[in-house]
Protein backbone atom coordinates (compact mmCIF):
# COMPACT_ATOMS: atom_id res chain seq x y z
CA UNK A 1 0.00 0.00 0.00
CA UNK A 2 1.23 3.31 -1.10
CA UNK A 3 0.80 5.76 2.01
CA UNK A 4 2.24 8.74 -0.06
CA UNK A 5 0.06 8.46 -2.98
CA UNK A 6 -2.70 8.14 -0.32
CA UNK A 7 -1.91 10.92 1.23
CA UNK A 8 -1.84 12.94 -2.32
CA UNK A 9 -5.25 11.77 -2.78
CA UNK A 10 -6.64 13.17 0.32
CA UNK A 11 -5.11 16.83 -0.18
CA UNK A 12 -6.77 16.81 -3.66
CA UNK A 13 -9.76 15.92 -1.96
CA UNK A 14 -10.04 18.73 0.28
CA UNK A 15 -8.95 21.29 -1.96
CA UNK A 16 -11.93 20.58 -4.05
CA UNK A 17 -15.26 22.45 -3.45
CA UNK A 18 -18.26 20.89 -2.08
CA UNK A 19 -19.82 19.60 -5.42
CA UNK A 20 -16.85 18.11 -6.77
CA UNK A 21 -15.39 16.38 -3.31
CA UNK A 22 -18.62 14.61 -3.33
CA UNK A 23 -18.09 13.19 -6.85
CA UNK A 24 -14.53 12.54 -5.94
CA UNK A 25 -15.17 9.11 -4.01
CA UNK A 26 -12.19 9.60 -1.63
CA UNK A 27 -13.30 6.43 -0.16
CA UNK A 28 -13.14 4.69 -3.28
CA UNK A 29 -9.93 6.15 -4.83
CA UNK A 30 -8.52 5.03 -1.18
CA UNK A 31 -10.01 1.60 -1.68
CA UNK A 32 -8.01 1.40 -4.48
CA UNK A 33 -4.94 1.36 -2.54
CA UNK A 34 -5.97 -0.98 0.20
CA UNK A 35 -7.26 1.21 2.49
CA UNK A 36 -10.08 2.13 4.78
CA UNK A 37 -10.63 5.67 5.77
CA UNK A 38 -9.54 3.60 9.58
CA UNK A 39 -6.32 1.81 8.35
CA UNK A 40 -5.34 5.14 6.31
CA UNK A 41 -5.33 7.76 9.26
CA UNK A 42 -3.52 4.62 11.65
CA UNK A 43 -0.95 4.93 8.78
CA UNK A 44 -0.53 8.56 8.39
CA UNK A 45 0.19 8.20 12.50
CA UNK A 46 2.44 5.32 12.07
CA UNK A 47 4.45 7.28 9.22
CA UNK A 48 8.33 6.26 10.68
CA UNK A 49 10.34 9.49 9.22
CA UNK A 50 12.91 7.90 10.93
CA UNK A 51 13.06 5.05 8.31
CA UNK A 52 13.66 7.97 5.67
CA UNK A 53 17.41 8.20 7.12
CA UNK A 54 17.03 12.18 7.39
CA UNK A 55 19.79 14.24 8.53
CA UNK A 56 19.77 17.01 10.62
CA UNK A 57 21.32 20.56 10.12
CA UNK A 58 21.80 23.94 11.39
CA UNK A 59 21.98 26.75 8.69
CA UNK A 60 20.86 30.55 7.98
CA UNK A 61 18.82 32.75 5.23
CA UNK A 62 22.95 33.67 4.36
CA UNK A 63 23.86 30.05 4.05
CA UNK A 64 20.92 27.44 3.26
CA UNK A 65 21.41 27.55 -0.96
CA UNK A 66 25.13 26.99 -0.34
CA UNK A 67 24.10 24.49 2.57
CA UNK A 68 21.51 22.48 0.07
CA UNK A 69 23.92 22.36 -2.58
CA UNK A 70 26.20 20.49 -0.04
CA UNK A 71 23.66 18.20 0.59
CA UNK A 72 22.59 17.56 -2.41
CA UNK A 73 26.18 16.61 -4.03
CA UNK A 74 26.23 14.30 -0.39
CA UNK A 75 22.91 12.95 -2.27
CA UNK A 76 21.88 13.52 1.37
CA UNK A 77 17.79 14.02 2.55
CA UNK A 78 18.09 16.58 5.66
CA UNK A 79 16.05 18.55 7.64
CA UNK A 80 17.86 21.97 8.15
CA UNK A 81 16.89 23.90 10.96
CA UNK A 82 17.34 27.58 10.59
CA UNK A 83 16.81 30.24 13.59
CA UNK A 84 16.89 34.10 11.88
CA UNK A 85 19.03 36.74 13.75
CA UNK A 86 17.04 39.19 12.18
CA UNK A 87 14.29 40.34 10.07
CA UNK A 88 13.92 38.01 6.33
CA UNK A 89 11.87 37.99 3.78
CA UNK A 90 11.26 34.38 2.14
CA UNK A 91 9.63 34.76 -1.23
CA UNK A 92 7.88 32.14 -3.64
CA UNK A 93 6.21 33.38 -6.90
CA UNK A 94 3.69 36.27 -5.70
CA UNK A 95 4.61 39.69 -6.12
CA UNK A 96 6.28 41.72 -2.83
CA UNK A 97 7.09 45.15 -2.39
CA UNK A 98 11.17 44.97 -3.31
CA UNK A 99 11.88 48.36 -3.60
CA UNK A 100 10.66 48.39 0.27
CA UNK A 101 13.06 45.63 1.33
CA UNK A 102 16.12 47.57 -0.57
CA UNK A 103 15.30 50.81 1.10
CA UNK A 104 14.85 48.69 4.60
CA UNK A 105 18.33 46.77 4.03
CA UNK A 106 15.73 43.60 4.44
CA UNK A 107 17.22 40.54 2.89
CA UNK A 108 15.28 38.82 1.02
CA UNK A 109 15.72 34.49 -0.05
CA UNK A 110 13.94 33.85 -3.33
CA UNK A 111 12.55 29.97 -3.16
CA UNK A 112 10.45 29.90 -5.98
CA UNK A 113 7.86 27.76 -4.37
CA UNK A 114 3.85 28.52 -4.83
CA UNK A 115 3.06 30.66 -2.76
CA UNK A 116 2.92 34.13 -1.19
CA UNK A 117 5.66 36.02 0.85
CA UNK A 118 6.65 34.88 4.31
CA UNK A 119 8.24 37.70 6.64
CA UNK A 120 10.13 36.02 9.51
CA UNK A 121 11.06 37.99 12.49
CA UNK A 122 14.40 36.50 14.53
CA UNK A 123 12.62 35.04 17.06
CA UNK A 124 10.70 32.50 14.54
CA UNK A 125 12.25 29.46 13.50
CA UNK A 126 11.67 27.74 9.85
CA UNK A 127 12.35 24.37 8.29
CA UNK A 128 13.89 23.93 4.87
CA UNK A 129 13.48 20.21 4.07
CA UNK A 130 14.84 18.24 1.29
CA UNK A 131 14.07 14.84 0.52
CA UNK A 132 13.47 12.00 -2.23
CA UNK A 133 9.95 10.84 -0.92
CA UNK A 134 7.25 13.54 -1.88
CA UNK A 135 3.79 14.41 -0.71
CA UNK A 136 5.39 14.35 3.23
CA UNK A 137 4.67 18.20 3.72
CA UNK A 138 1.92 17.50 5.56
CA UNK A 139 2.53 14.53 7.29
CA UNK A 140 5.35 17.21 8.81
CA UNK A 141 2.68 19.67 9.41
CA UNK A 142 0.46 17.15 11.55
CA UNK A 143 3.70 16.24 13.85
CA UNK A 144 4.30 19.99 14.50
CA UNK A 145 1.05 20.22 15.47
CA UNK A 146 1.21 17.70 17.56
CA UNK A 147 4.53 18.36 19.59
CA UNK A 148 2.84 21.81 20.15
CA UNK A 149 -0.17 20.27 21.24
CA UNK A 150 1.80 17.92 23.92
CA UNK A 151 3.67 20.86 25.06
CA UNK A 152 0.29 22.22 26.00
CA UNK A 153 -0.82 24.43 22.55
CA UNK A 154 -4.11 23.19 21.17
CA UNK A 155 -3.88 24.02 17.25
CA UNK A 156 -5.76 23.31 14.36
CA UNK A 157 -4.22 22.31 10.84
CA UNK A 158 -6.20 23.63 7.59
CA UNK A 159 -4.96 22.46 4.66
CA UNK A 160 -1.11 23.53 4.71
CA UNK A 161 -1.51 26.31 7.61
CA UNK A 162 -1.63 25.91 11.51
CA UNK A 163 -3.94 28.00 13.35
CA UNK A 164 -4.62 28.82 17.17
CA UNK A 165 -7.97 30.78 18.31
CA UNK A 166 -8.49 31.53 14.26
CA UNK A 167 -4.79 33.14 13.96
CA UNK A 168 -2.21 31.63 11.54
CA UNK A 169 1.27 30.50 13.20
CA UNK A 170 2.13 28.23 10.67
CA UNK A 171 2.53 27.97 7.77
CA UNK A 172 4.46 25.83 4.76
CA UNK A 173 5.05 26.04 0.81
CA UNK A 174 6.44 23.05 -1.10
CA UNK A 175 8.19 23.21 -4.46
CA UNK A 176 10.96 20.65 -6.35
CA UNK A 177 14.19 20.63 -7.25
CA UNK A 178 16.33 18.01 -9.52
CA UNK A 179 15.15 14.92 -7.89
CA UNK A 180 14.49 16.36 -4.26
CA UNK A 181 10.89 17.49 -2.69
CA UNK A 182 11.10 20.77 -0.70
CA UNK A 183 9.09 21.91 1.93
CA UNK A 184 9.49 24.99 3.84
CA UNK A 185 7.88 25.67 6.95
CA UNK A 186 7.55 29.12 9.42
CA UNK A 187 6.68 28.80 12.34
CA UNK A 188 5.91 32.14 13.73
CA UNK A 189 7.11 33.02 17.59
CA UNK A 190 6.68 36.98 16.91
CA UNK A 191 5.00 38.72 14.28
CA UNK A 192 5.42 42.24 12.67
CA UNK A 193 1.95 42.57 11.41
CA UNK A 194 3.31 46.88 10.25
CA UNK A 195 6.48 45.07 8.68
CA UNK A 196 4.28 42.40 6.80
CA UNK A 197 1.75 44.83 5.13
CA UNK A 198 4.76 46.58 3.64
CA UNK A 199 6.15 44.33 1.94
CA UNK A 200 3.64 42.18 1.13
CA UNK A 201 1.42 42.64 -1.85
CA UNK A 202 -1.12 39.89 -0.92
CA UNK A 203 -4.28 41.08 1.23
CA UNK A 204 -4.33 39.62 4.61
CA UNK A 205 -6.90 37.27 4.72
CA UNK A 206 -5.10 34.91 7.42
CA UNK A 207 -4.41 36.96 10.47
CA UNK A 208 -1.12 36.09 11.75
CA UNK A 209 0.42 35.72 15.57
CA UNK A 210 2.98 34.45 17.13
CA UNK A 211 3.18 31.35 19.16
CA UNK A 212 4.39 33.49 22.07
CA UNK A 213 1.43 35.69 22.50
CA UNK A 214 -0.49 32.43 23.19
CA UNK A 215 1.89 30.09 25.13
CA UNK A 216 5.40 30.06 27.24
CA UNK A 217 6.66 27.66 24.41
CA UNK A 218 9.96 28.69 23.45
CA UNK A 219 12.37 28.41 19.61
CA UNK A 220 14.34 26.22 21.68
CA UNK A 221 11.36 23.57 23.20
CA UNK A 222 10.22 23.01 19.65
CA UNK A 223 13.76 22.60 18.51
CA UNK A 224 14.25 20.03 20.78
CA UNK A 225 11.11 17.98 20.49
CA UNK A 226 11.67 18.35 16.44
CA UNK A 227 15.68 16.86 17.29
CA UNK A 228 13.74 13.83 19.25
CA UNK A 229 11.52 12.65 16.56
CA UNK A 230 14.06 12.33 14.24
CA UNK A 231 16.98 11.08 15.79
């Protein structure tokens, strides 16, 4: 049974409006594969990333292309961990005020993934996966939520964002490169809602906050529950 393509399934099922889920037949397609809608969500739990072999690395906005070439020629799969010192912009293939980010000395990392502009304060904390297996994203996503959850944040994951009382914390953007799946994930601790209006050119629709104006959970908790799961 193919979890992955499973999982694939389900995220085309839910980004389809009402009318068309219905003629989808989720339960069917899943059938298909071997699975009940009970023995598919036991396997998304039972997902073992650790079977993936995944490394784990530090890096920086300055340093993760030079960092993922490195990996790549190591034909490696890692999970770098990167922890801002200061203000970044991270930008997939909307449009965002650059001009701003000159005259602000804001740096900005160009990703080219689908999605809108992510501005990342230094107290938040992003993940820049690579690896050969796609369609994990949001398996990731659903064990973020969870840590946070043990460590005593209740959360709720909509499609590929993380909210908490209706307010976005998280959110993630996948792309590929050569043979490699990215995904990139912030996860928001502070949040300069002044800072993001300028630069981005995308109405806010999902109202952003940090995970610090609802909990005592720190960078360094999550970076440490993160390090046990996959070691």
């Amino acid at each position: 049974m193919d979890i992955q393509q499973a999982i694939q399934l389900e995220q085309e099922y839910l980004s389809l409006p009402p009318k068309e889920a219905d003629e989808f037949n989720l339960k069917g397609k899943l059938e298909g594969l071997g699975y009940t809608f009970e023995t598919f969500s036991k396997a998304k739990e039972n997902f073992n990333f650790e079977n993936l072999n995944v490394s784990i690395r530090e890096s920086s906005p300055d340093t993760i292309f030079a960092d993922l070439q490195t990996s790549f020629g190591l034909d490696e799969e890692v999970f770098f961990f990167v922890s801002p010192v200061k203000n970044w912009v991270y930008v997939g293939q909307e449009e965002y005020d650059k001009d701003y980010c000159e005259q602000n000395n804001i740096s900005v990392l160009p990703l080219s993934y689908n999605g809108g502009t992510i501005v990342t304060t230094d107290k938040d904390f992003n993940l820049v996966i690579a690896l050969k297996s796609p369609n994990l994203m949001y398996l990731i996503l659903k064990k973020i939520s969870d840590i946070l959850s043990d460590l005593g944040l209740e959360n709720e994951v909509v499609g590929n964002d993380m909210y908490v009382n209706g307010n976005k914390i998280v959110g993630c953007a996948e792309n590929r490169i050569g043979d490699y799946f990215m995904s990139y994930f912030q996860i928001s601790f502070a949040v300069d809602i002044d800072l993001i209006r300028a630069i981005s050119k995308k109405e806010m629709i999902k109202i952003p906050k940090g995970i610090s104006e609802f909990s005592t959970i720190t960078r360094e908790d999550l970076i440490k529950e993160l390090t046990l799961w996959l070691q």
